[in-house]
Protein backbone atom coordinates (compact mmCIF):
# COMPACT_ATOMS: atom_id res chain seq x y z
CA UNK A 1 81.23 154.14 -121.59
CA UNK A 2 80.36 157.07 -123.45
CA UNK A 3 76.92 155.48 -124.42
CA UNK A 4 76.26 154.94 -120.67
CA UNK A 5 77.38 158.48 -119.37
CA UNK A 6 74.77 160.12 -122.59
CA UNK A 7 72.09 157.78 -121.50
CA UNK A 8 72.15 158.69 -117.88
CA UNK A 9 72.27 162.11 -118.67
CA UNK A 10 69.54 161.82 -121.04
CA UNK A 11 67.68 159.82 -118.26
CA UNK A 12 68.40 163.34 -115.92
CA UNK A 13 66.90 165.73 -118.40
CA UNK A 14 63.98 163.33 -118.70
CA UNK A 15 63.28 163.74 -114.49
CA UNK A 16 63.72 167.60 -114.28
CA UNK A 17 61.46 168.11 -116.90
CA UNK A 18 59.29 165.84 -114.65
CA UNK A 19 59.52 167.68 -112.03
CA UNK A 20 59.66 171.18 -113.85
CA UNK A 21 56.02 170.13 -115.52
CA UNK A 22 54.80 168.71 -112.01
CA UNK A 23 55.95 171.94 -110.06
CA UNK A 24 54.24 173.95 -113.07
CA UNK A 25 51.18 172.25 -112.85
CA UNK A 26 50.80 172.29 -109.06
CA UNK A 27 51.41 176.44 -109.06
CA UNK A 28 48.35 176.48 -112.28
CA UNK A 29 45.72 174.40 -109.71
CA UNK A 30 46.92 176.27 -107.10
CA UNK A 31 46.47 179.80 -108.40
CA UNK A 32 42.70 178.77 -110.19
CA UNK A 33 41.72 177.53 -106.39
CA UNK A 34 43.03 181.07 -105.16
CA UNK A 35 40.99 182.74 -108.02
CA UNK A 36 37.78 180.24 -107.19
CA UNK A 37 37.70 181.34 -103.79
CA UNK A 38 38.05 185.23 -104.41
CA UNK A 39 35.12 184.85 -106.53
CA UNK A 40 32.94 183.59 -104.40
CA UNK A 41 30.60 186.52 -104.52
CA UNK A 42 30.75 186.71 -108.09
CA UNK A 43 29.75 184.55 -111.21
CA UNK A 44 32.50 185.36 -113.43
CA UNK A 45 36.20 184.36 -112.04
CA UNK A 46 37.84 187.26 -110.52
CA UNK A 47 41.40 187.96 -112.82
CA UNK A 48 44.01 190.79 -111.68
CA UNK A 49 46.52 191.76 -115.01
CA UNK A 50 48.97 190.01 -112.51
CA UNK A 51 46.62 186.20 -112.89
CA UNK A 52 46.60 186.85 -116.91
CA UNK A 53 50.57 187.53 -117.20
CA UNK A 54 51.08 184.29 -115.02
CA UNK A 55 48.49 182.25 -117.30
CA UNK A 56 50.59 183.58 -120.37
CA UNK A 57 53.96 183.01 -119.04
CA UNK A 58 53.13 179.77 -118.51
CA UNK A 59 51.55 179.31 -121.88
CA UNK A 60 55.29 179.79 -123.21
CA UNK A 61 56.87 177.56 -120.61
CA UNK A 62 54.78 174.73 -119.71
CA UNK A 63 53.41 172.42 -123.30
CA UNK A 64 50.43 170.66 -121.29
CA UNK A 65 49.33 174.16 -119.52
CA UNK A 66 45.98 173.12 -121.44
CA UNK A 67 45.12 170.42 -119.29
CA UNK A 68 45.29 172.38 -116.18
CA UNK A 69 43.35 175.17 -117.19
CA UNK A 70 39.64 175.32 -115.99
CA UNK A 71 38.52 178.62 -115.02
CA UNK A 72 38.78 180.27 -118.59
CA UNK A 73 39.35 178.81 -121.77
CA UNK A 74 42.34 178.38 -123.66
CA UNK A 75 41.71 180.44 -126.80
CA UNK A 76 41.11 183.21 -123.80
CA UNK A 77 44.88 183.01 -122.88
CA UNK A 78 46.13 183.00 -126.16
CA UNK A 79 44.38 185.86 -126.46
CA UNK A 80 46.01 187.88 -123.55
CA UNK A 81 49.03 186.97 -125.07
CA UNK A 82 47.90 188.84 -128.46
CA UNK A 83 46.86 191.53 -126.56
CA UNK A 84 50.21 191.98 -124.35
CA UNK A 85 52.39 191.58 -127.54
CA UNK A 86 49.96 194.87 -128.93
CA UNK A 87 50.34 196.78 -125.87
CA UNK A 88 54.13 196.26 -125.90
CA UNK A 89 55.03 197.39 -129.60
CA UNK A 90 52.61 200.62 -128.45
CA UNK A 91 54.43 201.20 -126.18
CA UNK A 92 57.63 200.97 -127.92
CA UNK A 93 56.65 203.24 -130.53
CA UNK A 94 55.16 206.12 -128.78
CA UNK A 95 58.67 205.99 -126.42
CA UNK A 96 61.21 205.48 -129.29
CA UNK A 97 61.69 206.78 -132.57
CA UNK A 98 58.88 205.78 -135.12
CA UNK A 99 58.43 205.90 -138.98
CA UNK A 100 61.48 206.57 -141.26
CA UNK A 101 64.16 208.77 -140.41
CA UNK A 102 63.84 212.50 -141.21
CA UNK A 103 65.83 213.47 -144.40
CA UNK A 104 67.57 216.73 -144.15
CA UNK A 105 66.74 220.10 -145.86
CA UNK A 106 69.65 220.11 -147.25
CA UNK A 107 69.31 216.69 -149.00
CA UNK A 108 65.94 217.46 -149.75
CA UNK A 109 66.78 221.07 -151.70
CA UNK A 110 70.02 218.79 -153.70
CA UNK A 111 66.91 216.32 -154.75
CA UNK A 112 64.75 219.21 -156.08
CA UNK A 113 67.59 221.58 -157.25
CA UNK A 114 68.76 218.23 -159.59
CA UNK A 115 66.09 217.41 -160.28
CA UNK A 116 64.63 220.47 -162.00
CA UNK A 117 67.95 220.68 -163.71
CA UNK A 118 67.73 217.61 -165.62
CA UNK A 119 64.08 216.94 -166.03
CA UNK A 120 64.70 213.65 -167.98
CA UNK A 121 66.64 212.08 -164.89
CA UNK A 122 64.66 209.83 -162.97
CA UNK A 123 64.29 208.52 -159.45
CA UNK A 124 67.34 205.95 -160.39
CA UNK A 125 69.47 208.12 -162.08
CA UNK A 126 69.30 211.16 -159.33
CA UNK A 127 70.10 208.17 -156.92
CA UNK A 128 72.99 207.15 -158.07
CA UNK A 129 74.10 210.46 -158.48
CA UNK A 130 73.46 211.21 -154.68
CA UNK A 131 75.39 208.10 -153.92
CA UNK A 132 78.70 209.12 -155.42
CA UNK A 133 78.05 212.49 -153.45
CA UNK A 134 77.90 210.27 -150.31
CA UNK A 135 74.61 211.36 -149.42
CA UNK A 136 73.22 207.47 -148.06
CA UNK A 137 68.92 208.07 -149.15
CA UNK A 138 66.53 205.25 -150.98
CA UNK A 139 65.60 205.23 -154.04
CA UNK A 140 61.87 205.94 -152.64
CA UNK A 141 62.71 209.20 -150.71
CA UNK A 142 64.60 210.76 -153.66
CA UNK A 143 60.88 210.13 -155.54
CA UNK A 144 59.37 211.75 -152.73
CA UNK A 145 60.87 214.68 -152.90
CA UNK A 146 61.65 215.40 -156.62
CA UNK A 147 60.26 218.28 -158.49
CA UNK A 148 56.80 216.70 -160.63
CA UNK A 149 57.35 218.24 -163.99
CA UNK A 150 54.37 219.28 -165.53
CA UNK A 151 53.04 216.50 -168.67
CA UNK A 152 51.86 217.68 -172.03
CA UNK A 153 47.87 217.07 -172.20
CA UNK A 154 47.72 213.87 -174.22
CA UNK A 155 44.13 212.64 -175.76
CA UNK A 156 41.68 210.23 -173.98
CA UNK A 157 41.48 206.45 -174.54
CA UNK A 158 37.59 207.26 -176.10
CA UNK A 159 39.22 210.13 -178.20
CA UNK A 160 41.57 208.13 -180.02
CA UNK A 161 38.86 205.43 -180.70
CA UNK A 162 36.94 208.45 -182.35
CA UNK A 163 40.04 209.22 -184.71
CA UNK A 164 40.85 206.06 -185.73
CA UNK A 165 37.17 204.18 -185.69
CA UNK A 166 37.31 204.09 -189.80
CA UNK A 167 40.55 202.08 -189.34
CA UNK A 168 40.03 199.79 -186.25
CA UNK A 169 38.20 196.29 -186.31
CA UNK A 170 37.90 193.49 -183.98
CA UNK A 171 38.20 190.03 -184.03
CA UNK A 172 36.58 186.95 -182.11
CA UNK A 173 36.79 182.73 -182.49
CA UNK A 174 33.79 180.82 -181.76
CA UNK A 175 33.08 177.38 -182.18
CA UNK A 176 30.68 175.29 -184.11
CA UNK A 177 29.34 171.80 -183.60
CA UNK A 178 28.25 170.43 -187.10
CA UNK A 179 25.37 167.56 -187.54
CA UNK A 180 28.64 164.90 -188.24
CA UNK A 181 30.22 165.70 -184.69
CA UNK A 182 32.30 167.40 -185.92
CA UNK A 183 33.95 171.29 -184.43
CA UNK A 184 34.69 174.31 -186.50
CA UNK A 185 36.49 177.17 -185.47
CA UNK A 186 35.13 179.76 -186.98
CA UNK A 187 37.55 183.38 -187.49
CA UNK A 188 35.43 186.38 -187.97
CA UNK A 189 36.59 190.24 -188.33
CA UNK A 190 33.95 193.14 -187.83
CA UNK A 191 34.43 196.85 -188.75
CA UNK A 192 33.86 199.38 -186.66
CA UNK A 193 32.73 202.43 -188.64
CA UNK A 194 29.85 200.38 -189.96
CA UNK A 195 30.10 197.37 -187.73
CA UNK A 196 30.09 195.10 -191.08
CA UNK A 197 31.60 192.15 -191.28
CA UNK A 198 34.74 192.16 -193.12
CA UNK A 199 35.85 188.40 -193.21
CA UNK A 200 34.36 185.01 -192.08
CA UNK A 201 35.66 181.67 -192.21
CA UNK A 202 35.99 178.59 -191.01
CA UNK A 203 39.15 175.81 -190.52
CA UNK A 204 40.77 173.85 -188.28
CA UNK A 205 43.99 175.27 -187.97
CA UNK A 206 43.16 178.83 -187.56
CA UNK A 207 45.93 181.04 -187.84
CA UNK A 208 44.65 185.00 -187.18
CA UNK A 209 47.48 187.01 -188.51
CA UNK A 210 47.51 185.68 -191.79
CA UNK A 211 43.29 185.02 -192.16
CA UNK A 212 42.99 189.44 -190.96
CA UNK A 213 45.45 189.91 -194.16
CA UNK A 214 43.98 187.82 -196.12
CA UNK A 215 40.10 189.06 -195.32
CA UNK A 216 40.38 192.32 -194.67
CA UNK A 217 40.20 195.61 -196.36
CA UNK A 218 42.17 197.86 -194.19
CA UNK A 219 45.50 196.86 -195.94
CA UNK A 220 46.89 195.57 -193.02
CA UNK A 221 50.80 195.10 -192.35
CA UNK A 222 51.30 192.12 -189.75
CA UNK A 223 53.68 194.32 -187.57
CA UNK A 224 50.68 197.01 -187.25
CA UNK A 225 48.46 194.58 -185.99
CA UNK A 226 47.42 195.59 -182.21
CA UNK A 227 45.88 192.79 -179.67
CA UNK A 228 43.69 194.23 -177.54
């Protein structure tokens, strides 16, 4: 019984839909004939903002509203619906509140007055501070408005390579394919003060830590060593 009563029903849905798509359908023809014969006098159809909201509401109702359409093309309608959905969130913002909410002077003289206090807190820290106050802020608007602390002048990348050139040197692996068919890897460290090479050989398990103390003759400790 209760198969019966589900497959009638289902059988009901299945013939207003039917209809639904039929009556949708017969309103699409009839609305392109109406658009046909205002454009009589013109090449192009003839489409009010009222033809293009009908087109796009039916776009959203109606799954076979393709088939129907002739006078424009259906990457057209689509687009009309792109450009509604623009024109609505426009609208929306330029009548309603946009962007963030405005922080108040008040929180925004706590954020500088703590944080010129305590120069080593950070974003974080003043945060979390200004949460146990009860003052409800992000994380990002309490970095807005700190105080920026002034850094000590600290020495260029090129600088330092000037200091320390008489104690830097590089390293490369390259391979090389012997007369037997055979493939080296070959582990070679250059100097940079003179650009001389300071080590070169040749194995198949290469291991570079230990080959740059062996070869070179910096002295180097394997917790100095720096991969750039």
């Amino acid at each position: 019984m209760v198969d019966l009563i589900i497959m009638m029903l289902n059988s009901l849905l299945v013939g207003l839909r039917g209809q639904a798509a039929m009556q949708a359908e017969i309103i699409a023809l009839r609305h392109q004939l109406t658009v046909l014969q205002r454009s009589q006098k013109s090449r192009r159809p003839m489409l009010t903002r009222m033809d293009r909201c009908l087109w796009v509401w039916l776009s959203q109702l109606w799954s076979a509203w393709r088939s129907a359409l002739i006078i424009v093309k259906p990457e057209t309608v689509i687009n009309w619906h792109r450009q509604g959905f623009r024109l609505y969130w426009t609208w929306k913002v330029r009548h309603g509140r946009s962007g963030r909410p405005q922080v108040p002077k008040e929180t925004r003289d706590l954020i500088r007055t703590i944080s010129r206090e305590n120069p080593l807190w950070g974003a974080p820290r003043i945060h979390s501070e200004l949460l146990k106050l009860g003052v409800k802020i992000s994380q990002a608007s309490v970095a807005k408005y700190m105080v920026r602390h002034p850094k000590p002048p600290s020495q260029t990348w090129r600088t330092f390579l000037s200091n320390h050139v008489s104690q830097l040197a590089s390293v490369d692996f390259f391979t090389v394919h012997t007369v037997w068919f055979e493939v080296l890897f070959v582990f070679i460290v250059l100097a940079h003060d003179r650009r001389r090479v300071v080590h070169f050989n040749h194995s198949w398990p290469c291991w570079p830590t230990l080959m740059m103390k062996m070869g070179s003759s910096f002295r180097m400790d394997s917790r100095r060593l720096v991969g750039l």
